[in-house]
Protein backbone atom coordinates (compact mmCIF):
# COMPACT_ATOMS: atom_id res chain seq x y z
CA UNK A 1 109.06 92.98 89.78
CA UNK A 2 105.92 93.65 88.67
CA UNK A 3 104.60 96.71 86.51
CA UNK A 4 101.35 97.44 88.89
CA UNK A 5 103.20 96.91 91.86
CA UNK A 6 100.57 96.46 95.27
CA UNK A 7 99.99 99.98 97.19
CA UNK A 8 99.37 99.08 100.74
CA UNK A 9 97.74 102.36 102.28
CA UNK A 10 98.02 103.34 105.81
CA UNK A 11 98.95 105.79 108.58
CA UNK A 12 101.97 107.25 110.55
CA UNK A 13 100.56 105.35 114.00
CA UNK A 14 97.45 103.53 115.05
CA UNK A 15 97.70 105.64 118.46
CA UNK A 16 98.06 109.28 118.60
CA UNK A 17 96.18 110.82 121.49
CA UNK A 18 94.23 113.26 119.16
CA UNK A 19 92.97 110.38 117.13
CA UNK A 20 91.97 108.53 120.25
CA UNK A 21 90.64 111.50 122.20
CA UNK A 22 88.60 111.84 118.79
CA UNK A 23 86.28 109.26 118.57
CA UNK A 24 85.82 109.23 115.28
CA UNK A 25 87.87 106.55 114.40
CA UNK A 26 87.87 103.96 117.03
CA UNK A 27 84.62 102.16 117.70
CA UNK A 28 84.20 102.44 121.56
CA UNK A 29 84.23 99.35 122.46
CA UNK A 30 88.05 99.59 121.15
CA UNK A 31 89.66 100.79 124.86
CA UNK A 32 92.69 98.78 125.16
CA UNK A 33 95.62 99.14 123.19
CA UNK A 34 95.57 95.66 121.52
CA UNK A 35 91.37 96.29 120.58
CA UNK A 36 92.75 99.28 118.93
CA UNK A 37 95.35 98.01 116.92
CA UNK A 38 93.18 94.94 116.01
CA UNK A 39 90.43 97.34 114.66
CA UNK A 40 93.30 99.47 112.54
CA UNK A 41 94.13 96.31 111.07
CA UNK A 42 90.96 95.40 110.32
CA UNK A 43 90.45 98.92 107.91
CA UNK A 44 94.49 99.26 106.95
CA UNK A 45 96.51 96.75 105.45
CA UNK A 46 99.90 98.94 107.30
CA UNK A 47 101.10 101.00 110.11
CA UNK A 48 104.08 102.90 110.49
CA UNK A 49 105.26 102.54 113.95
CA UNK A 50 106.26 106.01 115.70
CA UNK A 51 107.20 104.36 119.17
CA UNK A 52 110.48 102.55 117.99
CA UNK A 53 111.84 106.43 117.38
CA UNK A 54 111.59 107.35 120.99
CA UNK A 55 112.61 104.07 122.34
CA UNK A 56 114.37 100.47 121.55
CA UNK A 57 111.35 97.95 121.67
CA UNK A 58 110.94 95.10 123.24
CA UNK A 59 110.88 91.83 121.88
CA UNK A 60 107.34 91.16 124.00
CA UNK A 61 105.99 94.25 122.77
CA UNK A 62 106.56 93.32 118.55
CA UNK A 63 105.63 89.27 119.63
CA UNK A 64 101.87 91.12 120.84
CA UNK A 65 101.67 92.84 117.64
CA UNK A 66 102.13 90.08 115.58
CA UNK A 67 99.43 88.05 117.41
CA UNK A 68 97.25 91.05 117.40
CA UNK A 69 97.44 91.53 113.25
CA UNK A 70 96.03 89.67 110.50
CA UNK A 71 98.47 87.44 107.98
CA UNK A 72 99.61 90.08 105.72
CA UNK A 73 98.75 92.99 107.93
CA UNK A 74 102.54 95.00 107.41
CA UNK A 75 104.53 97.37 109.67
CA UNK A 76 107.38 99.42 108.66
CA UNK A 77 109.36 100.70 111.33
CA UNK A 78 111.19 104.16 112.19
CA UNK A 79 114.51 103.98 113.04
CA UNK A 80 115.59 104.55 116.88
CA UNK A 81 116.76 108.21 116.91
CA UNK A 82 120.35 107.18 117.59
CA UNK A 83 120.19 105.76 114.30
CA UNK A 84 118.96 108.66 112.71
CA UNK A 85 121.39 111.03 114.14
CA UNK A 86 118.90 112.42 116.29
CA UNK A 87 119.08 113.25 119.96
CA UNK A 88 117.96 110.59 122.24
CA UNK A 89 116.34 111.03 125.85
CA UNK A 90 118.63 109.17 127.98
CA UNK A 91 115.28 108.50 130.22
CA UNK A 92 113.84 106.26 127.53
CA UNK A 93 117.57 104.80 126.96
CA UNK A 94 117.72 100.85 127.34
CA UNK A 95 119.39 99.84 130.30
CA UNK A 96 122.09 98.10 129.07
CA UNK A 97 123.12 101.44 127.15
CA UNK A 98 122.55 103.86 130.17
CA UNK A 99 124.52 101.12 132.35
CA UNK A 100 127.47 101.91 129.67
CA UNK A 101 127.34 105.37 129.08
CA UNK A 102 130.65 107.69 129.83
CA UNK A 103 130.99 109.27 133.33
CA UNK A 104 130.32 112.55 131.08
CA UNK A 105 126.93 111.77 129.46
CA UNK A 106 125.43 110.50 132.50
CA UNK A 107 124.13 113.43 133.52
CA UNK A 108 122.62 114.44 130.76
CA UNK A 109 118.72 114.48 129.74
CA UNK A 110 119.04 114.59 125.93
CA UNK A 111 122.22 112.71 124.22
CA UNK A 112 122.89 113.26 120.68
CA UNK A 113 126.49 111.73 119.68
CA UNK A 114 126.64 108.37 121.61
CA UNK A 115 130.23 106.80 121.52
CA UNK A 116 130.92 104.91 118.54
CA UNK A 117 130.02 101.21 120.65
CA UNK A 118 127.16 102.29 122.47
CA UNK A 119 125.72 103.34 118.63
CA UNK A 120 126.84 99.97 117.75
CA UNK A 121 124.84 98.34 120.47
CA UNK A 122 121.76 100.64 119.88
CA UNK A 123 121.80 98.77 116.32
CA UNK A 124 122.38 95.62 117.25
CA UNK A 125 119.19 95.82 120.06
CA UNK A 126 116.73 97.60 117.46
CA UNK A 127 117.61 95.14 114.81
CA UNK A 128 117.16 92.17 117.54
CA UNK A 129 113.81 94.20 119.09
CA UNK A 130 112.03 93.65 115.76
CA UNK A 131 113.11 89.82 115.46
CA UNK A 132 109.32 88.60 116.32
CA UNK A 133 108.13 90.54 112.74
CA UNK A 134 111.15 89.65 110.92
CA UNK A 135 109.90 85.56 111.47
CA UNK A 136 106.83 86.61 111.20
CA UNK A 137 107.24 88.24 107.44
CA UNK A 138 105.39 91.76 109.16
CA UNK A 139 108.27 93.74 108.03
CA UNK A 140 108.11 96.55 105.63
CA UNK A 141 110.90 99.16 105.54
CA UNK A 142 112.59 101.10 107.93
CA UNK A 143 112.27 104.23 107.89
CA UNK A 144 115.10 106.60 108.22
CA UNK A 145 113.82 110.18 108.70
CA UNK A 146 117.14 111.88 108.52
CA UNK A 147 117.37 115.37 110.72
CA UNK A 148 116.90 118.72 108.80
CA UNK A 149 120.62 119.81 110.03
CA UNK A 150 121.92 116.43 108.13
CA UNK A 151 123.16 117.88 104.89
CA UNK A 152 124.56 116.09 101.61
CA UNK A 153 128.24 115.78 102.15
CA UNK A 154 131.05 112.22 101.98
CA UNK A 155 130.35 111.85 105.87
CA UNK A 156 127.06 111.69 105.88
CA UNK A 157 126.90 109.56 102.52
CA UNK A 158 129.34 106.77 104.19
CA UNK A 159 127.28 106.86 107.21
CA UNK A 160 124.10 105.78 105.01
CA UNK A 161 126.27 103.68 102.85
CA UNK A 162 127.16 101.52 105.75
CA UNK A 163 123.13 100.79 107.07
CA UNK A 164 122.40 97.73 105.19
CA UNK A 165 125.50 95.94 107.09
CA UNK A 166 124.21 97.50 109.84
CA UNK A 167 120.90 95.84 109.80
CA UNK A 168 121.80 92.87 107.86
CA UNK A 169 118.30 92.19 105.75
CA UNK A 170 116.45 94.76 106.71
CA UNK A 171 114.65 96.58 103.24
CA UNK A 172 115.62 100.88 103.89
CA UNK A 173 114.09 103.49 103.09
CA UNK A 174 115.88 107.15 103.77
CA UNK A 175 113.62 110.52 104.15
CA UNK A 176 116.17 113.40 103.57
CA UNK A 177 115.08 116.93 105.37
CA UNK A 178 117.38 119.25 104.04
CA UNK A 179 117.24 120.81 100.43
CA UNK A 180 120.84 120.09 99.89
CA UNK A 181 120.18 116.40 98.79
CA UNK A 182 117.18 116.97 95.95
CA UNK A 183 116.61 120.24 95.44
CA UNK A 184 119.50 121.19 92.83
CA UNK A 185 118.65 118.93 89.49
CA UNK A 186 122.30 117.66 89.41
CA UNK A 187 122.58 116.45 92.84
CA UNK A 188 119.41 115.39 92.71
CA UNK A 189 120.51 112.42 90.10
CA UNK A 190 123.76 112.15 92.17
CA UNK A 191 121.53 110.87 95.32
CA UNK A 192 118.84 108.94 93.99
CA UNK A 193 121.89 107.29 91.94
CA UNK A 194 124.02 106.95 95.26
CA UNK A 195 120.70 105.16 96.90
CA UNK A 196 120.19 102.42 93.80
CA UNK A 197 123.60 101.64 94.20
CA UNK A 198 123.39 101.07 97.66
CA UNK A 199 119.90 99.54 97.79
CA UNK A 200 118.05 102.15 99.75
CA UNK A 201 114.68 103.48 99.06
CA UNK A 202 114.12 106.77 98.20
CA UNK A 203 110.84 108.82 99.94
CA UNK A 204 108.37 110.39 98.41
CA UNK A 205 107.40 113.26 100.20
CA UNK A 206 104.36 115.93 100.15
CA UNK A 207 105.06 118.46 102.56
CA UNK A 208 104.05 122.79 102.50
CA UNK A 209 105.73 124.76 100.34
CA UNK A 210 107.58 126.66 103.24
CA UNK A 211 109.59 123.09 104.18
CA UNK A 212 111.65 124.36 101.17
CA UNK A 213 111.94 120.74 99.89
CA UNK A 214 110.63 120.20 96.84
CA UNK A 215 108.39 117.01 96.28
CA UNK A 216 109.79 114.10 93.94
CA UNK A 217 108.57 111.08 92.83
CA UNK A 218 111.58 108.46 92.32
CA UNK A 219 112.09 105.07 92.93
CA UNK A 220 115.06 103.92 93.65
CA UNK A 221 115.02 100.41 95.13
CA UNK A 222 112.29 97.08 94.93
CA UNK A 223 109.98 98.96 97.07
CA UNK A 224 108.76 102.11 97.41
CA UNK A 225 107.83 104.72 100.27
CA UNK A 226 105.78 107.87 100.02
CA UNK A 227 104.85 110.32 103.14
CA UNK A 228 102.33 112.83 103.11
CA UNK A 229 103.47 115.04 105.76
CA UNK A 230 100.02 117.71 105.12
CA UNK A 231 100.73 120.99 104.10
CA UNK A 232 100.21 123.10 107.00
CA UNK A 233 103.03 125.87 106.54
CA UNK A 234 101.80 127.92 108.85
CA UNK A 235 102.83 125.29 112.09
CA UNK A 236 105.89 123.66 110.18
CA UNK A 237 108.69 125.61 111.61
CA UNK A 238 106.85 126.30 114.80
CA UNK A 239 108.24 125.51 118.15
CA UNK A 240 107.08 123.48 121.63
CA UNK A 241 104.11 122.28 119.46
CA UNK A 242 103.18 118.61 119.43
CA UNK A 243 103.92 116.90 115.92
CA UNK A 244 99.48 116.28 115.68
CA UNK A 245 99.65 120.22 115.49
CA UNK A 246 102.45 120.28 113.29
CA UNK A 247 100.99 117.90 110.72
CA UNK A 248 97.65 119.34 111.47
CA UNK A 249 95.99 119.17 107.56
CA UNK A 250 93.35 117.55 105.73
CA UNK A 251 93.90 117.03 102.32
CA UNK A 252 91.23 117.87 99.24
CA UNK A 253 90.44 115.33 97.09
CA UNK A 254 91.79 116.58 94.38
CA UNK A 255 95.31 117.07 96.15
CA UNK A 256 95.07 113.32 96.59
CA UNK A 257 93.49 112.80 93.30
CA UNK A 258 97.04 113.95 92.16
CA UNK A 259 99.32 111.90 93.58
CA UNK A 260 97.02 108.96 93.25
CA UNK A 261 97.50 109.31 89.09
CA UNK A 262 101.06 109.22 90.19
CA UNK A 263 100.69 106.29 92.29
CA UNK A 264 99.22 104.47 89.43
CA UNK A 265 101.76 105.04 87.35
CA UNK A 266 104.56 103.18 89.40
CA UNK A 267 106.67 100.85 87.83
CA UNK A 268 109.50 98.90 88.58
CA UNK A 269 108.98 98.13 91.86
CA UNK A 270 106.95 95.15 93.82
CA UNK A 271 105.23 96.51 96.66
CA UNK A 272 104.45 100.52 97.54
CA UNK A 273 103.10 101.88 100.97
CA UNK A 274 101.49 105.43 101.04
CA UNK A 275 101.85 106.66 104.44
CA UNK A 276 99.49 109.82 106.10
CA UNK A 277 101.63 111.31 108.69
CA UNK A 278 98.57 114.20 108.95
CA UNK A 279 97.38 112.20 112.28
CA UNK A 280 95.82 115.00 113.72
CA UNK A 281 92.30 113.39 114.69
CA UNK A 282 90.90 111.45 112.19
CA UNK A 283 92.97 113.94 109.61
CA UNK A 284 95.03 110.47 108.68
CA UNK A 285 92.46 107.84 108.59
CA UNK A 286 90.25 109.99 106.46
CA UNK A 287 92.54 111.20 103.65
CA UNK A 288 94.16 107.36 103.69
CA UNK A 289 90.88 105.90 103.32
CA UNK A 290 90.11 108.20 100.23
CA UNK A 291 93.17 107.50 98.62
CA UNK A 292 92.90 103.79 99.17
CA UNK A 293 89.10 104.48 96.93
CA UNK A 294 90.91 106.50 94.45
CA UNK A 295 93.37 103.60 93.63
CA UNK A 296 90.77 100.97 93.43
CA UNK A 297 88.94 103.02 90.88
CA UNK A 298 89.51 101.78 87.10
């Protein structure tokens, strides 16, 4: 590992309908969905993908985006929600899970505790889904954004100590939600040491003050993953509002000028990605291409 490791710069999806509806991004002759990822590539050296979360891919859909990306060009991936111990809509279910599901779940629109096979399976066909960037080297991390309700306690720590034979090769990176894992000084160490051990990567998050989870800049495996959720506090806890609205905020430059100095000083890792999740218009694309100018300067 190197001690300047490379900061690849990008945003939380090339596609959110308030970016597109914007057009102040997207050149217009960029219509169709591969013109639009081709020109994101051509300004961003990464994407996280936001689609995998809602639904398994296909392999045909991860094939396109390799053909539709430079060499280099890097995607890291959130985790199905299954995965995540989210809720999934059983709509958007594969069809080899729905096929299986229990007399008792059939019925239902939202399923959040799958039985212990059919979570098996929903591994097994994410992990297989991204195959296409795995031989392709476009892999990142994935990205486990852990629900709020997910506290620190031995179940949930097994759970994430058993991922990486989960997804055998895949590089992980785990967002916790919940103050229960950071917050406290002690436990703090106890997690970030729990993650080394275990070869997960700790993220970085900024978020408002009112998410109650305090911001903390660790490393704890060979790459690294910071989120800047935005820090609108007003629309964090809000409900029935679309996650643009949520993350609605455009960051000063010298809020980014601050965790840019801290960016710089990473060590000990080989490769860091800087994610905007603030993809409210052209909130993302903005604030990422300021902090990309910020780390280029001497």
């Amino acid at each position: 590992m190197t001690s300047s490791p490379q900061i690849l710069v990008g945003t939380a999806s090339w596609t959110d309908p308030t970016l597109v509806k914007s057009e102040l991004f997207y050149p217009p002759a960029a219509r169709s969905a591969a013109e639009r990822l081709a020109f994101y590539a051509s300004q961003f050296p990464t994407v996280e993908v936001d689609s995998s979360y809602y639904a398994i891919l296909s392999e045909d859909v991860t094939r396109l985006w390799v053909t539709r990306t430079p060499p280099g060009f890097v995607f890291n991936i959130k985790a199905f929600a299954w995965l995540t111990q989210h809720p999934a809509e059983a709509s958007r279910l594969p069809a080899a899970i729905k096929n299986a599901l229990p007399a008792g779940l059939k019925s239902s629109p939202r399923i959040k505790s799958p039985p212990p096979e059919l979570l098996r399976l929903a591994f097994q066909m994410f992990w297989s889904s991204l195959k296409p960037l795995r031989d392709a080297g476009r892999i990142g991390l994935v990205l486990f954004q852990l629900p709020p309700y997910v506290t620190c306690r031995q179940s949930n720590l097994d759970y994430l100590a058993a991922l990486p034979e989960r997804l055998p090769g895949a590089e992980i990176a785990v967002e916790f939600r919940h103050a229960s894992w950071t917050n406290e000084p002690s436990r703090r160490k106890q997690t970030l040491r729990f993650l080394r051990d275990h070869g997960l990567a700790y993220v970085c998050i900024d978020s408002p003050t009112e998410s109650g989870l305090t911001p903390v800049m660790a490393t704890t495996a060979a790459e690294a993953y910071i989120r800047f959720h935005g820090r609108n506090g007003e629309n964090w806890f809000k409900r029935n509002i679309t996650a643009a609205e949520r993350f609605k905020y455009l960051y000063a430059e010298r809020e980014l000028a601050e965790w840019a100095g801290r960016l710089k000083q990473l060590s000990g890792v080989r490769r860091a990605f800087a994610i905007f999740n603030n993809c409210y218009s052209n909130f993302g694309t903005m604030n990422a291409t300021t902090m990309r100018e910020m780390l280029s300067r001497p």
